[in-house]
N, C-alpha and C. Protein backbone atom coordinates (compact mmCIF):
# COMPACT_ATOMS: atom_id res chain seq x y z
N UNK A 1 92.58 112.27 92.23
CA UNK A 1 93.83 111.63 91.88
C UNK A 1 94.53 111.24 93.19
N UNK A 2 94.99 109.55 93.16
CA UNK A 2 95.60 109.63 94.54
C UNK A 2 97.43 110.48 94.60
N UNK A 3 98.00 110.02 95.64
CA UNK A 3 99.05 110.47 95.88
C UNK A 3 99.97 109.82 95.17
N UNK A 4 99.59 108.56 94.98
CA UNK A 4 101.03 108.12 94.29
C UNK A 4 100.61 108.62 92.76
N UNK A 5 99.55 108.74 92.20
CA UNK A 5 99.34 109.26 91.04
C UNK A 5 100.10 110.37 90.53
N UNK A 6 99.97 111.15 91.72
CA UNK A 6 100.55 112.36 91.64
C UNK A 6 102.14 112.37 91.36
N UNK A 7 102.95 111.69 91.93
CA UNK A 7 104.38 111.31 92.72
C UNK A 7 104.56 110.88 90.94
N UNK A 8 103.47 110.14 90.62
CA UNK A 8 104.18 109.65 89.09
C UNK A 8 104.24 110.30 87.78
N UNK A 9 103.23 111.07 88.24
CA UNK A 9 103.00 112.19 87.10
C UNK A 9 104.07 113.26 86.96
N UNK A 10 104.20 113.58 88.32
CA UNK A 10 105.88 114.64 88.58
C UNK A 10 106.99 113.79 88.07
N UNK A 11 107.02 112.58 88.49
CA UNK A 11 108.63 111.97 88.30
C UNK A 11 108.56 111.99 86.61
N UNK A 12 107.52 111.97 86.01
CA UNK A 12 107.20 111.94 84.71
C UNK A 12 107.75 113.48 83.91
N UNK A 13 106.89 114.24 84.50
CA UNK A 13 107.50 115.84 83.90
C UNK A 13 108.69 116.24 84.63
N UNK A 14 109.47 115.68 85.70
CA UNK A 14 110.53 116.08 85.85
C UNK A 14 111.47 115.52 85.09
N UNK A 15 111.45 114.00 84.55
CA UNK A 15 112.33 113.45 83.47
C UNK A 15 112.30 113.55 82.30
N UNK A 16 111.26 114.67 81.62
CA UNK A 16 111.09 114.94 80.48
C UNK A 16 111.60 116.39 80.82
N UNK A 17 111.59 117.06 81.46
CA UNK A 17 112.06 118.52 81.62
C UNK A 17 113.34 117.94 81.74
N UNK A 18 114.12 117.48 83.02
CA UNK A 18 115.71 117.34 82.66
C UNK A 18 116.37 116.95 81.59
N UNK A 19 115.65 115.85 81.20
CA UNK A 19 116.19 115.17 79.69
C UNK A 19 116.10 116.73 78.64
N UNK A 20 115.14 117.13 78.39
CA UNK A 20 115.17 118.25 77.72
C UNK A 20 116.45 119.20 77.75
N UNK A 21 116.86 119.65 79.51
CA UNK A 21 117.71 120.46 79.51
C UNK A 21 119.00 120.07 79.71
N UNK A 22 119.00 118.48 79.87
CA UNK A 22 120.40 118.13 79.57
C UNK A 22 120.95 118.03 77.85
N UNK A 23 119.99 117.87 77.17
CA UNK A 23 119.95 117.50 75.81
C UNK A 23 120.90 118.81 75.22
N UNK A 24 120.10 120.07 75.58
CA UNK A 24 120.02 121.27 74.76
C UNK A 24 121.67 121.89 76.07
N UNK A 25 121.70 121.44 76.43
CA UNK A 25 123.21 121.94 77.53
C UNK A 25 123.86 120.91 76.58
N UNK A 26 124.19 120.36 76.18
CA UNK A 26 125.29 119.34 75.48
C UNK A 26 125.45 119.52 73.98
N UNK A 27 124.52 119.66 73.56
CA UNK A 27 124.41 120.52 71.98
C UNK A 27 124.87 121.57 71.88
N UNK A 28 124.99 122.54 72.98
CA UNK A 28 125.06 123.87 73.07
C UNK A 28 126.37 123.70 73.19
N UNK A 29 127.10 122.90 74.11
CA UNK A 29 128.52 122.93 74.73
C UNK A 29 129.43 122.21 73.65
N UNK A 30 128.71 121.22 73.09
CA UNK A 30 129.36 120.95 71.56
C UNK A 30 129.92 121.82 70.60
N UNK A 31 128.96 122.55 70.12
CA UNK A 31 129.22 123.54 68.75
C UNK A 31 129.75 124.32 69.38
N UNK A 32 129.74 124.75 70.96
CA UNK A 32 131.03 125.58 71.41
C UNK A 32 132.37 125.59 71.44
N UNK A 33 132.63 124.04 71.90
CA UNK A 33 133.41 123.42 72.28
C UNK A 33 134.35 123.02 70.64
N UNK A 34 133.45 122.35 69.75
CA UNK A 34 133.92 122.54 68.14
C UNK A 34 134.76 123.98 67.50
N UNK A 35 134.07 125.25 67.74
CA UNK A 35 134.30 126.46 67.45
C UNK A 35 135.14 126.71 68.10
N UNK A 36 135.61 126.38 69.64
CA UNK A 36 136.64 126.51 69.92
C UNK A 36 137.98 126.22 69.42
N UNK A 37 137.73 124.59 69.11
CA UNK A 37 139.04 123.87 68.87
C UNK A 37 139.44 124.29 67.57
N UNK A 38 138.26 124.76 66.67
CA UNK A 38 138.83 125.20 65.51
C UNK A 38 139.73 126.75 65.41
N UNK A 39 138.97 127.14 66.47
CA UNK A 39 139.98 128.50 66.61
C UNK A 39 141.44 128.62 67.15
N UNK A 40 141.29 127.46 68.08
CA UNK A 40 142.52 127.04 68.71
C UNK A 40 143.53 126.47 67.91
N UNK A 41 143.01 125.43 67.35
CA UNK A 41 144.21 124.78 66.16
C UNK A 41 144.18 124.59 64.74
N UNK A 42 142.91 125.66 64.61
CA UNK A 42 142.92 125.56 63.20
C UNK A 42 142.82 124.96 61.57
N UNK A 43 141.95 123.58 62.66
CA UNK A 43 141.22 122.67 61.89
C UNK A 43 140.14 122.29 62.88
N UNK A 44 139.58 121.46 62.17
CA UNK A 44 138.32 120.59 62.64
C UNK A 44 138.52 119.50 64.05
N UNK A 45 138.16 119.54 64.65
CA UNK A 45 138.10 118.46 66.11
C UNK A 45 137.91 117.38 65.59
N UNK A 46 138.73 116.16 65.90
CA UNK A 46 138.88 114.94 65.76
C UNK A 46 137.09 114.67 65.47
N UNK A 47 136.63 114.00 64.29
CA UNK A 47 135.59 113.02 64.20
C UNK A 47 135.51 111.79 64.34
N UNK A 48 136.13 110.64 64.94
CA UNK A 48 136.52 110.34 65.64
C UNK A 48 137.96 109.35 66.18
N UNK A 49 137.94 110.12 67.84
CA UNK A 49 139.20 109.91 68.15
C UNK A 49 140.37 108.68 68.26
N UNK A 50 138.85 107.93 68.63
CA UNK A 50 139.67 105.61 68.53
C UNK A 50 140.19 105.42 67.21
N UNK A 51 140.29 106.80 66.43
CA UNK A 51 140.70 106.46 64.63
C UNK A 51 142.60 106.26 65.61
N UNK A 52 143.29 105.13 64.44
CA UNK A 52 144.55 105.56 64.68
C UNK A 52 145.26 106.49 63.68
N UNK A 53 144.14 106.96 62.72
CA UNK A 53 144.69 108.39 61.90
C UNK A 53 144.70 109.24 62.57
N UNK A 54 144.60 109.46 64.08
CA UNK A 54 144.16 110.65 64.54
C UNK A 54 145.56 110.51 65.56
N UNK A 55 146.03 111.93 65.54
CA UNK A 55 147.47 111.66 66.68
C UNK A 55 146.59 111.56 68.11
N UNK A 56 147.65 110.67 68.95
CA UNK A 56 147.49 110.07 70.49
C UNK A 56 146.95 111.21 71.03
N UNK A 57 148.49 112.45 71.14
CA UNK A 57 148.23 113.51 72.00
C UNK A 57 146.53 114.27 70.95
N UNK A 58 146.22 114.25 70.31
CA UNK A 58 144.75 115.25 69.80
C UNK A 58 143.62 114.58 70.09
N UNK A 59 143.61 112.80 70.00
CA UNK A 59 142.88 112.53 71.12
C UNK A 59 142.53 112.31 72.32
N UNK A 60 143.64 112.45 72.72
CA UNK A 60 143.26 112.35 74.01
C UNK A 60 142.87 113.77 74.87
N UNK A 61 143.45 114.89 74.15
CA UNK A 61 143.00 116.26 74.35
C UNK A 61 141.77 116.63 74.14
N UNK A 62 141.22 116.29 72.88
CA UNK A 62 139.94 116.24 72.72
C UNK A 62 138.75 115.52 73.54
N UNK A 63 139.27 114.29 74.14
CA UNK A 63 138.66 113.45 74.52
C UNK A 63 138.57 114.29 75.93
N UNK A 64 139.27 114.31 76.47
CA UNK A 64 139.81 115.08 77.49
C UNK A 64 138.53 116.66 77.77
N UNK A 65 138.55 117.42 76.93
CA UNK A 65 137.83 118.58 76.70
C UNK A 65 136.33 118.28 76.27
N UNK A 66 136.27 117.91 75.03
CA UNK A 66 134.93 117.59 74.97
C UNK A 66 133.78 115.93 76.37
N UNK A 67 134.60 115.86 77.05
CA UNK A 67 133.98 114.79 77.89
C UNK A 67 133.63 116.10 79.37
N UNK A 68 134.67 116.76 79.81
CA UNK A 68 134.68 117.59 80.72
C UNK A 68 133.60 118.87 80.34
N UNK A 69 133.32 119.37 79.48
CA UNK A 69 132.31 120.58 79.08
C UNK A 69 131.64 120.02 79.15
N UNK A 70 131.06 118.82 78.01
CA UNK A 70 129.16 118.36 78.19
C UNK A 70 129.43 118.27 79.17
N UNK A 71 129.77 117.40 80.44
CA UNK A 71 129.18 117.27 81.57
C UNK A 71 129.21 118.27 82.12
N UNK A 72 129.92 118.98 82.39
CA UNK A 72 129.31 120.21 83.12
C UNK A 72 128.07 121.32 83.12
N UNK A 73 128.38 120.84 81.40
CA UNK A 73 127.15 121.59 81.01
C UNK A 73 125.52 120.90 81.21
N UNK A 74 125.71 119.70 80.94
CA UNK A 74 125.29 118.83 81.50
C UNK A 74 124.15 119.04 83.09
N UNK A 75 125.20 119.06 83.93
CA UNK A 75 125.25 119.08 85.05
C UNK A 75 124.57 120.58 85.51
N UNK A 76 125.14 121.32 85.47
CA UNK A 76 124.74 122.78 85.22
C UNK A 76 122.96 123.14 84.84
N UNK A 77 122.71 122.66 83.78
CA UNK A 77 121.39 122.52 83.27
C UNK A 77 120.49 121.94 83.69
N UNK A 78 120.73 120.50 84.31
CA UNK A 78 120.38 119.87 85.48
C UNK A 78 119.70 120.92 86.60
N UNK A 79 120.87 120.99 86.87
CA UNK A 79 120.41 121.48 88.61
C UNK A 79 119.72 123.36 88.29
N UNK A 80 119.71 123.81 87.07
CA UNK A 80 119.06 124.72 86.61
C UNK A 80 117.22 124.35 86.69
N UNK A 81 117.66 123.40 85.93
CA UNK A 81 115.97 122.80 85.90
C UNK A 81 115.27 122.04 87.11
N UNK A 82 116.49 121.78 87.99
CA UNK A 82 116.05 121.17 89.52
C UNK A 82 115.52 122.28 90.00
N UNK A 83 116.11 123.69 90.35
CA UNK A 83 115.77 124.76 90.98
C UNK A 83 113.89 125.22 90.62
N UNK A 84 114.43 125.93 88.87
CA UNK A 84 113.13 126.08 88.56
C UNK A 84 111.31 125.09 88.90
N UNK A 85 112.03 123.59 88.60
CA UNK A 85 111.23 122.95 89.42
C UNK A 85 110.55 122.74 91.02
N UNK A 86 111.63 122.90 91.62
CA UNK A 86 111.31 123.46 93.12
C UNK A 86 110.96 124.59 93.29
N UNK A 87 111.10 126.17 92.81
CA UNK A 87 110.33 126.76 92.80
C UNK A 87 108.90 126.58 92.68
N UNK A 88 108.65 126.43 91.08
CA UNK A 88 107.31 126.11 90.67
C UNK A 88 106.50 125.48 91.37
N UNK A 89 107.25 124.11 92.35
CA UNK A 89 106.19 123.00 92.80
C UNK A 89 106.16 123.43 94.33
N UNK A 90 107.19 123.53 94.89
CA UNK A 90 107.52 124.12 96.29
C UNK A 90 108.50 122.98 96.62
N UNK A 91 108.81 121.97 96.22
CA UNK A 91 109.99 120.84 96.50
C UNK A 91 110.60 120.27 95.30
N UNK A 92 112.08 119.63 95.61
CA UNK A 92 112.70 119.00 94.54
C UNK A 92 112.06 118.17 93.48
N UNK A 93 112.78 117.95 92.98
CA UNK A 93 112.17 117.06 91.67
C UNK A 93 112.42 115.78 92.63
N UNK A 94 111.49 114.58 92.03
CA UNK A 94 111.63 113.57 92.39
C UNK A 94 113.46 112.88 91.91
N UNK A 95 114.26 112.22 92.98
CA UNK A 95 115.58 111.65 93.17
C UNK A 95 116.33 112.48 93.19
N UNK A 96 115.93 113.69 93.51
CA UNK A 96 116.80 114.87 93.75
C UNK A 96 117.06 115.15 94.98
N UNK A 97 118.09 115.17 95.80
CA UNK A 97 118.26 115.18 97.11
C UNK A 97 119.57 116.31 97.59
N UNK A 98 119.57 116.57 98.93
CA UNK A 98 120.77 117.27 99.37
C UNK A 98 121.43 116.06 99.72
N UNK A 99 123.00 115.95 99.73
CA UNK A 99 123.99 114.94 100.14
C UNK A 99 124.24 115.52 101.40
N UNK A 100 123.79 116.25 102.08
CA UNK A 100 123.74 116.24 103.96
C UNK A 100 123.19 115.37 104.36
């Protein structure tokens, strides 16, 4: 197998592994993030917020909260699965870089 074979086959299982663990970090941070708001205010989280049945201030709170968790979680899961990958292989995933 040459080298770039190789280079493509990784960029291949590294974008099916992140996609994976960004997927399951955002699902996860959802039904959290839902269970929260219901505990918090005691109904259901806006389904959706561009409704103008929905008050300004609850969407934009919502919007606000649920945009900030997935990504982190997001993000988080990411660089979870960057690590494990560099372990396993001995270097980053392919487009994965230090910003030094």
């Amino acid at each position: 197998m040459s080298k770039d074979a190789g280079k493509k086959d990784s960029s291949k299982v590294w974008g099916i592994f992140s996609l994976i663990a960004a997927l399951v970090a955002a699902t996860t941070a959802r039904k959290a993030l839902n269970a929260s708001w219901r505990a918090a205010t005691g109904k259901p989280p806006p389904a959706n917020p561009a409704s103008p049945d929905v008050e300004m201030r609850e969407a934009l709170l919502w919007a606000a909260a649920s945009g900030t968790i997935v990504a982190v979680a997001r993000m988080l899961a990411t660089r979870r699965a960057a690590q494990y990958y560099a372990r396993s292989t001995g270097h980053l995933p392919p487009g994965v870089a230090d910003d030094a």
